[in-house]
C-alpha atoms as a PDB file:
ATOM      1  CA  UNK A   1      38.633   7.812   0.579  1.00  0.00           C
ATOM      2  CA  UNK A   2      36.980   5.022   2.208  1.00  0.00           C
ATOM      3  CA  UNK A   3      34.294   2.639  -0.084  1.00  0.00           C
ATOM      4  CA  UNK A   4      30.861   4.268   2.132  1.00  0.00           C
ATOM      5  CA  UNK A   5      32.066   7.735   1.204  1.00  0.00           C
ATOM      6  CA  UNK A   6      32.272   7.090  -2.572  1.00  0.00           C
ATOM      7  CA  UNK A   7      29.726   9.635  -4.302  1.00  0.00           C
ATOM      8  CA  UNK A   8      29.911   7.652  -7.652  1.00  0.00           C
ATOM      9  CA  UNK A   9      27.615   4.262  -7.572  1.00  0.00           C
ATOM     10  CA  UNK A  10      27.228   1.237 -10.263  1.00  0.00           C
ATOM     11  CA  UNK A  11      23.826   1.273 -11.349  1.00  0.00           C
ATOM     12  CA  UNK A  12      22.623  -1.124  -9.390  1.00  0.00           C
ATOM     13  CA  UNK A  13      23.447   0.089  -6.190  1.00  0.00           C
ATOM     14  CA  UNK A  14      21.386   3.593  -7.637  1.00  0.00           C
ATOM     15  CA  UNK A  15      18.478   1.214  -8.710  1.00  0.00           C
ATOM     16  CA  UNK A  16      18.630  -0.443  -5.023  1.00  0.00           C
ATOM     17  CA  UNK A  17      18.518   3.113  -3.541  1.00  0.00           C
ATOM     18  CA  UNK A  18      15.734   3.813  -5.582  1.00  0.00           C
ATOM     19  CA  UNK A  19      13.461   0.790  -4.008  1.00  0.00           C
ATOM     20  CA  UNK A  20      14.457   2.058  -0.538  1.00  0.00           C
ATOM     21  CA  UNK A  21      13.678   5.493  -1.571  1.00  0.00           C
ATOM     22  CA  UNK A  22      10.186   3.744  -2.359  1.00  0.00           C
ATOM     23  CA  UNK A  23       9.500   2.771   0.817  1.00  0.00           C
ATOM     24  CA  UNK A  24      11.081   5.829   2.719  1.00  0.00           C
ATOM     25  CA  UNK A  25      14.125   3.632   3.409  1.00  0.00           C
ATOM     26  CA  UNK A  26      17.024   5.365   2.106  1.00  0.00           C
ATOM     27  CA  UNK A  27      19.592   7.745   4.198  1.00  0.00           C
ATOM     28  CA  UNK A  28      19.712  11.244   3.372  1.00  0.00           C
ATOM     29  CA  UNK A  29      23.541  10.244   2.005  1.00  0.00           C
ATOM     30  CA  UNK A  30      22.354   7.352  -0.519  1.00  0.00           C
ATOM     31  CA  UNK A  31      19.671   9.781  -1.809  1.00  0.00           C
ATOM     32  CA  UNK A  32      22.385  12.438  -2.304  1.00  0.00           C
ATOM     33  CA  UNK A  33      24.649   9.565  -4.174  1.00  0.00           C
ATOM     34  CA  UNK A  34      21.339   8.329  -6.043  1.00  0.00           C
ATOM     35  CA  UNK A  35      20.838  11.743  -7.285  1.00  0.00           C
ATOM     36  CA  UNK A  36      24.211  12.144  -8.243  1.00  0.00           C
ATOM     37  CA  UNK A  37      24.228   9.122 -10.478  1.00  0.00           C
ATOM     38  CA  UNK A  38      20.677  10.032 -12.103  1.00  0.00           C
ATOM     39  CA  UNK A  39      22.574  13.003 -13.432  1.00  0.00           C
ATOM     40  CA  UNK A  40      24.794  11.170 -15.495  1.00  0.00           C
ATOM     41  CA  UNK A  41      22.554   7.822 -16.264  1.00  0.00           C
ATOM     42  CA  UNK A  42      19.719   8.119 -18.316  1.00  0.00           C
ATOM     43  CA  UNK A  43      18.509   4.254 -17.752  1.00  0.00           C
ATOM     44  CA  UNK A  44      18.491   4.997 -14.325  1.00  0.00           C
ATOM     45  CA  UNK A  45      16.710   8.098 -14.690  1.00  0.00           C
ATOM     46  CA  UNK A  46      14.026   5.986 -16.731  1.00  0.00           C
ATOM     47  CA  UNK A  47      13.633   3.240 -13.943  1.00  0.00           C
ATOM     48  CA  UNK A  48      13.388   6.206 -11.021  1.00  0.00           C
ATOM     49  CA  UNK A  49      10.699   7.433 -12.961  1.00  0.00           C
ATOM     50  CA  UNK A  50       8.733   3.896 -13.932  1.00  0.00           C
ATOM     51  CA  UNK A  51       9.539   3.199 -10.104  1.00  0.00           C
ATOM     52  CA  UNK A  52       7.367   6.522  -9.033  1.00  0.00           C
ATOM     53  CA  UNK A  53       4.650   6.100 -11.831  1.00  0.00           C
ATOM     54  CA  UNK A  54       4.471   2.603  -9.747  1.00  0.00           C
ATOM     55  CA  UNK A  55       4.446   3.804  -6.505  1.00  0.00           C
ATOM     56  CA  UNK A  56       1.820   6.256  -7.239  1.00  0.00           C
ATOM     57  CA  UNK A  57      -0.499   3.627  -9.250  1.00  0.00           C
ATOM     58  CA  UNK A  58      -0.452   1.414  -5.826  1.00  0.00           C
ATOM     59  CA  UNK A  59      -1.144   4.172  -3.542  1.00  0.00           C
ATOM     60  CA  UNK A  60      -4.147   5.529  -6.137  1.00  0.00           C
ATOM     61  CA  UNK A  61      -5.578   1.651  -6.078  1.00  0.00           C
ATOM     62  CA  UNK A  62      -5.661   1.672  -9.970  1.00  0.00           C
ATOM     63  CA  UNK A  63      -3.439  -1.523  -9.735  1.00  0.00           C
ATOM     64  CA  UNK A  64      -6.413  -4.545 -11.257  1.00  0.00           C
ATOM     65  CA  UNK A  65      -5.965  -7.631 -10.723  1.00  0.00           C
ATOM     66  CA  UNK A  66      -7.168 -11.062 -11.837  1.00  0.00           C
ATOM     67  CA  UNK A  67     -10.267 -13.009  -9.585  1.00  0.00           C
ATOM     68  CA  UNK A  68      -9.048 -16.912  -7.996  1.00  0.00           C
ATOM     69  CA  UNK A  69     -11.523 -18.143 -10.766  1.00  0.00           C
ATOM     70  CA  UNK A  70     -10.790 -16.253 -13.353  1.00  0.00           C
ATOM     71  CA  UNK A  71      -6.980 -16.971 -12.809  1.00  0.00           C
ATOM     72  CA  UNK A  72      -8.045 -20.590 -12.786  1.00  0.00           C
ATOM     73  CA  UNK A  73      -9.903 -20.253 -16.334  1.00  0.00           C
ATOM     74  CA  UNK A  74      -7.114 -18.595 -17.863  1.00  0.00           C
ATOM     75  CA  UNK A  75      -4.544 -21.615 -16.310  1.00  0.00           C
ATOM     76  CA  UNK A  76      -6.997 -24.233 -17.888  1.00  0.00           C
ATOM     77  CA  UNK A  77      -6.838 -22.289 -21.660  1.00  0.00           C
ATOM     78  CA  UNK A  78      -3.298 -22.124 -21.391  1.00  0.00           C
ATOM     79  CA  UNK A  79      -2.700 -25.867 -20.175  1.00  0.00           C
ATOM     80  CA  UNK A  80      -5.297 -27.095 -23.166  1.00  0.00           C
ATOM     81  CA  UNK A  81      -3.424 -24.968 -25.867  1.00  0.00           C
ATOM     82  CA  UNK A  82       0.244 -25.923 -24.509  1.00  0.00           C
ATOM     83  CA  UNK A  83      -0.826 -29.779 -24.966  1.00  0.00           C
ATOM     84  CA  UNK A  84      -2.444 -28.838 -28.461  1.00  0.00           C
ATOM     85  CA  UNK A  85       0.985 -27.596 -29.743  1.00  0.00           C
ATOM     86  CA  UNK A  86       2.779 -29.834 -28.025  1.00  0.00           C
ATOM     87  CA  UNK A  87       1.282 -32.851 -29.451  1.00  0.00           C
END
């Protein structure tokens, strides 16, 4: 049995195939391997999951983020306390 036929992947390979699987990437074979492995890995199960929870959050636009001055604030605070322990 050649490597590409191997039905049994490491973790990250199933991770990897998971990302692709993201992005409508992944062959129907590495999706039948990926499920395969998520039957036995419970980690990987977790991360598939987290992954789609992601996924979805992006598509919804429920993902917040942080304004250039606001980002700038927080870099200031940070710098001034850093020097304040440091010294």
């Amino acid at each position: 049995m050649s490597k590409k036929n191997k039905i049994f992947i490491p973790c990250d390979e199933a991770n990897h195939v998971c990302d692709k699987n993201q992005y409508k990437e992944a062959s129907l074979w590495e999706l039948i391997k990926l499920n395969v492995h998520l039957i036995y890995c419970k980690a990987c199960r977790k991360y598939t999951v987290n992954n789609t929870k992601l996924t979805k959050a992006i598509k919804k636009g429920e993902v917040g983020y942080l304004e250039t001055s606001a980002k700038s604030d927080m870099k200031k605070e940070f710098e001034k306390a850093l020097n304040e322990v440091s010294n």
